[in-house]
Protein backbone atom coordinates (compact mmCIF):
# COMPACT_ATOMS: atom_id res chain seq x y z
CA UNK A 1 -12.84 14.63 -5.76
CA UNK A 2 -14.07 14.39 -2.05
CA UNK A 3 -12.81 14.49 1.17
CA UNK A 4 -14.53 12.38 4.27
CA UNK A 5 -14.20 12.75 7.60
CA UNK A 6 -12.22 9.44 9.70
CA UNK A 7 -11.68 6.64 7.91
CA UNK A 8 -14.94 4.39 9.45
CA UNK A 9 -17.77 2.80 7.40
CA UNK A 10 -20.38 5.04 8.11
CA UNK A 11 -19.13 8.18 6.48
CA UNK A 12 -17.78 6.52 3.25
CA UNK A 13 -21.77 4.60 2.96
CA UNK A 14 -22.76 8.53 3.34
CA UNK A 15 -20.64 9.70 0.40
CA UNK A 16 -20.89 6.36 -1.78
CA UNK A 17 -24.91 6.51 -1.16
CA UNK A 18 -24.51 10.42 -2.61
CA UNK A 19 -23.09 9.21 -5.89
CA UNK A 20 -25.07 10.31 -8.81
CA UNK A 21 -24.49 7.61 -10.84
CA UNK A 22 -23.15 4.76 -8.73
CA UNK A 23 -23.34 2.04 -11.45
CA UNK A 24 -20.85 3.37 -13.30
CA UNK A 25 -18.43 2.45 -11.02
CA UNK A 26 -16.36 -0.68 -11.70
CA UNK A 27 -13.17 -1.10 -9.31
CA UNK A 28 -12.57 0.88 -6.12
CA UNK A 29 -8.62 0.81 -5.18
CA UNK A 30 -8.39 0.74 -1.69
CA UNK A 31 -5.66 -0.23 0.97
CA UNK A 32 -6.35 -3.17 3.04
CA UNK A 33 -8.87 -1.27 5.46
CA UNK A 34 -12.11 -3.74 6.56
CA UNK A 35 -14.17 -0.89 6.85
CA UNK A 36 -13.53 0.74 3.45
CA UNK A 37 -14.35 -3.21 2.12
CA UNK A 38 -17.34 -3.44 3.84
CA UNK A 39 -18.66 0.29 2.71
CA UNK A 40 -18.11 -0.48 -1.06
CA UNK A 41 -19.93 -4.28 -0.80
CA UNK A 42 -22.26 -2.47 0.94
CA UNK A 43 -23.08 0.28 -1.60
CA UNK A 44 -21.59 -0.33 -4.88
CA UNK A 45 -21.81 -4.27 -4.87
CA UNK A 46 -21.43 -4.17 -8.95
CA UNK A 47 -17.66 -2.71 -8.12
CA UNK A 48 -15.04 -4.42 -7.94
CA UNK A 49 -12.89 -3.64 -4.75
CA UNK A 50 -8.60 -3.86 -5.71
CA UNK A 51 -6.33 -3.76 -3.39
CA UNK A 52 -3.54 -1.17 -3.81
CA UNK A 53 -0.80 -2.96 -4.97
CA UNK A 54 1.66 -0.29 -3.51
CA UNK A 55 0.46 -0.61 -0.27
CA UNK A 56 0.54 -4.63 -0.05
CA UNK A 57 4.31 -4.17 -1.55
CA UNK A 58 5.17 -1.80 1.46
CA UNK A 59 3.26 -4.42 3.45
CA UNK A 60 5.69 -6.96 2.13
CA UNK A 61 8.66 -4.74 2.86
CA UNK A 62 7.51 -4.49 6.45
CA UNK A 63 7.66 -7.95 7.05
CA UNK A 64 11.27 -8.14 5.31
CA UNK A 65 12.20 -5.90 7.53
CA UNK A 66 10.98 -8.10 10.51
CA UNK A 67 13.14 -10.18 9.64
CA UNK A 68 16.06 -8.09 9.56
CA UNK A 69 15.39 -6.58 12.87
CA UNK A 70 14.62 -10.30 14.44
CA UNK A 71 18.41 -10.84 12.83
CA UNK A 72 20.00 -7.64 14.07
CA UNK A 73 18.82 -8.54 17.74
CA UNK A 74 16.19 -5.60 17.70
CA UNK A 75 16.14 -2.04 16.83
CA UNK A 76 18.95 -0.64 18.88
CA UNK A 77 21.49 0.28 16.51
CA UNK A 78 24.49 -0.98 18.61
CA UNK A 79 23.86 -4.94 16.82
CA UNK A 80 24.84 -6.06 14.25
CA UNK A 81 25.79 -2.45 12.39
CA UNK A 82 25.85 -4.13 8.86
CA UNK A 83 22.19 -5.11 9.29
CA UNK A 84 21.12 -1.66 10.52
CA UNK A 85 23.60 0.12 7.54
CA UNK A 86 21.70 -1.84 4.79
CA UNK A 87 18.21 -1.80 6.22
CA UNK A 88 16.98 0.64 3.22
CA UNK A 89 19.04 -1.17 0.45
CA UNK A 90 17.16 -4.15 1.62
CA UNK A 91 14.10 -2.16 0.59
CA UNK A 92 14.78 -1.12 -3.08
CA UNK A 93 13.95 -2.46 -5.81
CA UNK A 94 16.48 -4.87 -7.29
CA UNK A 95 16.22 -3.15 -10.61
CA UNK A 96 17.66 0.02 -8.96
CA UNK A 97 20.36 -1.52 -6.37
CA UNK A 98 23.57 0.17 -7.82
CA UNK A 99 27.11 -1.49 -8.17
CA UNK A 100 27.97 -1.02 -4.59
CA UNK A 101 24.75 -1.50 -2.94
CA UNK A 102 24.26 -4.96 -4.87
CA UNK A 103 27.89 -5.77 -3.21
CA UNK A 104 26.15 -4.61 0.56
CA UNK A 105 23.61 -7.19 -0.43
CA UNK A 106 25.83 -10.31 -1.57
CA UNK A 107 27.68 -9.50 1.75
CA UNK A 108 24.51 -9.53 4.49
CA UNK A 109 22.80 -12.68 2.10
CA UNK A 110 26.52 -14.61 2.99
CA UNK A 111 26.39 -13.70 6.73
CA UNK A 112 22.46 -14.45 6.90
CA UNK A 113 20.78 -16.79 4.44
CA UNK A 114 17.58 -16.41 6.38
CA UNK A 115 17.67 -12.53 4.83
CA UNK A 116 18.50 -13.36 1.42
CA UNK A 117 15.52 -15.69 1.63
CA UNK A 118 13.36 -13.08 3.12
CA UNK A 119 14.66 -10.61 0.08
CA UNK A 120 14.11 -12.94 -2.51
CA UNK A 121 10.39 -13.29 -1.57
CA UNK A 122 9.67 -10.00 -1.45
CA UNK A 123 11.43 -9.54 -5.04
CA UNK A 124 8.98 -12.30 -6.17
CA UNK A 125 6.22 -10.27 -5.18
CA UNK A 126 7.46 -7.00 -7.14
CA UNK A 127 7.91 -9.37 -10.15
CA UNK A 128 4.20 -11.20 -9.91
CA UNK A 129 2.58 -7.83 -10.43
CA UNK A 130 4.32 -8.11 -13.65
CA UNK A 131 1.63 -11.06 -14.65
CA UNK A 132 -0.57 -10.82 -17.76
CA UNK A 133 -3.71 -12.17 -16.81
CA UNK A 134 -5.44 -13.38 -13.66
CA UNK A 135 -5.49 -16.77 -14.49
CA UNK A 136 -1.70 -16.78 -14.19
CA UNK A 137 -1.55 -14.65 -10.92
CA UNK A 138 -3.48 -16.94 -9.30
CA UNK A 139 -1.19 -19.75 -9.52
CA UNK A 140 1.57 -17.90 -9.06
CA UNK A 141 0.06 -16.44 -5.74
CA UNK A 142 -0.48 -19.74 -4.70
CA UNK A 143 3.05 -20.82 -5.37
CA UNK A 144 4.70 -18.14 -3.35
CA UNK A 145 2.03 -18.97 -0.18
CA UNK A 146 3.51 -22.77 -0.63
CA UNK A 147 6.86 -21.46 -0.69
CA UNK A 148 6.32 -18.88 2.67
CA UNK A 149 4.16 -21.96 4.34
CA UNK A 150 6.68 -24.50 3.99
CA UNK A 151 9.76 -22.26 4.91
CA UNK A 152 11.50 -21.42 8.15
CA UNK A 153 10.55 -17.36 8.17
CA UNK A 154 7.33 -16.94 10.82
CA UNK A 155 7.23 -13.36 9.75
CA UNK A 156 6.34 -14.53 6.01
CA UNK A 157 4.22 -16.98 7.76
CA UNK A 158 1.96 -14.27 9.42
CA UNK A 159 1.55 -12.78 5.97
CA UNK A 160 -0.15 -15.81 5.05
CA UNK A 161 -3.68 -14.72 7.14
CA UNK A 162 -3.82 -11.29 5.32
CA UNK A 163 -3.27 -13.17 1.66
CA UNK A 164 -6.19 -14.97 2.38
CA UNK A 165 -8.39 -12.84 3.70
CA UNK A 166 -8.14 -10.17 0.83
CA UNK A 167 -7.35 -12.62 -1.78
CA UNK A 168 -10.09 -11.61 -4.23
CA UNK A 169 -9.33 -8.06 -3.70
CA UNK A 170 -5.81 -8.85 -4.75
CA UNK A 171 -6.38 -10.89 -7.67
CA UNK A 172 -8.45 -8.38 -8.77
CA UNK A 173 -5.82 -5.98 -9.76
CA UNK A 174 -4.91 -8.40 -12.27
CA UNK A 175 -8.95 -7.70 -14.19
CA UNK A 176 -8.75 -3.98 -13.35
CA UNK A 177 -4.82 -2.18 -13.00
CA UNK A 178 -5.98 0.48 -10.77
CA UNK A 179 -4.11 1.85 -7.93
CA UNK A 180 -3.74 4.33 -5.32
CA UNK A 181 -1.17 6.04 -6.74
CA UNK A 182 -3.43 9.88 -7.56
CA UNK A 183 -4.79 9.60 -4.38
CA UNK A 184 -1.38 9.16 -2.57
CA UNK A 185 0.03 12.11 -4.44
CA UNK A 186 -3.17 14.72 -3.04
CA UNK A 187 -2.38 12.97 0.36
CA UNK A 188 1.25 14.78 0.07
CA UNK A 189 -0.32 18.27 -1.10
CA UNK A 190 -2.90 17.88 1.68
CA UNK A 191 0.04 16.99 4.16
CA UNK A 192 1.70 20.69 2.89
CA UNK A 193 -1.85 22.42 3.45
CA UNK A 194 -2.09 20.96 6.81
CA UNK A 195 1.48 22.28 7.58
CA UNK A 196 1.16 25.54 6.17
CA UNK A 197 -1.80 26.26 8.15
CA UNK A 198 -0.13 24.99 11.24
CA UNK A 199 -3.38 22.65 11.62
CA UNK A 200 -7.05 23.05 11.54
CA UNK A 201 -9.30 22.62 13.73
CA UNK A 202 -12.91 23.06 11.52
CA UNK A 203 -13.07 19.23 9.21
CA UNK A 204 -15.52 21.78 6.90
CA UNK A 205 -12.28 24.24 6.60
CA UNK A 206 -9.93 22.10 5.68
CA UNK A 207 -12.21 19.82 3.32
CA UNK A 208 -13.18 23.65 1.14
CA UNK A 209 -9.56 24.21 1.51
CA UNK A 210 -8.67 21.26 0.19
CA UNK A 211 -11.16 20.91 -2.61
CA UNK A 212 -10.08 24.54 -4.08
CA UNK A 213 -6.19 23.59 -3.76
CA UNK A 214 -7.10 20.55 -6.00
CA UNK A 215 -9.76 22.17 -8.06
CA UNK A 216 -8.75 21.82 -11.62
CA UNK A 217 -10.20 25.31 -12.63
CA UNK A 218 -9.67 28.72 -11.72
CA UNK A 219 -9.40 29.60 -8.19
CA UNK A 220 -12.27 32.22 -7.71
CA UNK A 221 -14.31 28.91 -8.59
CA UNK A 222 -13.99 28.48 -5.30
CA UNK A 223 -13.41 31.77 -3.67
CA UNK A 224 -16.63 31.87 -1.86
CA UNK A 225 -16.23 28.89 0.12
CA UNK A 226 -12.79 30.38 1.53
CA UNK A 227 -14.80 33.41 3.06
């Protein structure tokens, strides 16, 4: 584990270039950042790079919910209450909507088919994850852009620029199943250190404190670099 400073190119090239044994590295998982893209090309070209496929679902769900605040007449939560009530139930997975929040749903896709529309594309982008191969991701991919091209929803039609511009990086989940997911997890224990502390303002203190909070082994590993 490692912690660099900023998220632009250079300092990633710095660390990558450090790497011991760089060709052992096959996918890098990686939210849709140009400059993370550009550092692994740059460095590890053997790698794959994969996009997260968490973070292009919650890319997904921001755009559904574009369309339920176009719908609602904005953010202000005076109009159209029913949108603003369900605008988290329009975010779960279907496989976890309960009884009553399936009910919510049936009711706001009857007032507004333009939601239930929106919905059911983002549900068909939770369930092409589920592929087997990449072969049969692609053409599904390319189904669902034909379906968001040729519909009525401009917000879905935005999307359509960032599907093609990372489209390898996509499909490539579907050759190596990696995600964020471990890295997103020491992102919320480095949010807690950050609070505790009330901030830092040394990088080089809060990168040893990090790296002992997350060391696997025993804490006095470390003790010297906490001095």
């Amino acid at each position: 584990m490692e912690v660099v400073e900023g998220q632009g190119r250079k300092k990633v090239e710095e660390y990558l270039d450090s790497l011991p044994e760089p060709e052992r590295v096959k996918g890098v998982a990686m939210d849709m950042h140009e400059a993370f893209r550009q550092a692994v090309q740059m460095c590890l070209p053997q790698a794959k790079v994969v996009v997260d496929k968490f973070h292009l679902i919650r890319h997904i769900n921001g755009v559904l919910d574009k369309v339920r605040s176009r719908l609602q007449g904005g953010n202000r939560r005076g109009k159209r209450q029913d949108l603003f009530k369900g605008r988290y139930t329009l975010l779960k997975g279907a496989e976890r909507l309960t009884a009553w929040e399936k009910a919510r749903l049936n009711q706001l896709f009857y007032r507004y088919p333009e939601l239930r529309r929106a919905w059911m594309l983002k549900e068909s982008f939770r369930a092409w994850y589920r592929g087997t191969n990449r072969n049969q991701g692609e053409k599904r991919l390319k189904s669902l852009e034909k379906t968001m091209s040729d519909g009525s929803l401009s917000e879905f039609k935005e999307l359509l620029h960032t599907l093609d511009n990372w489209r390898e990086e996509i499909l490539n989940y579907f050759d190596y199943p990696i995600t964020n997911g471990f890295v997103e997890g020491k992102n919320n224990r480095i949010k807690t250190i950050k609070r505790t502390a009330y901030g830092y303002r040394n990088m080089d203190n809060f990168r040893l404190r990090i790296l002992a909070t997350n060391s696997k082994g025993p804490r006095s590993e470390f003790s010297h670099l906490l001095t």
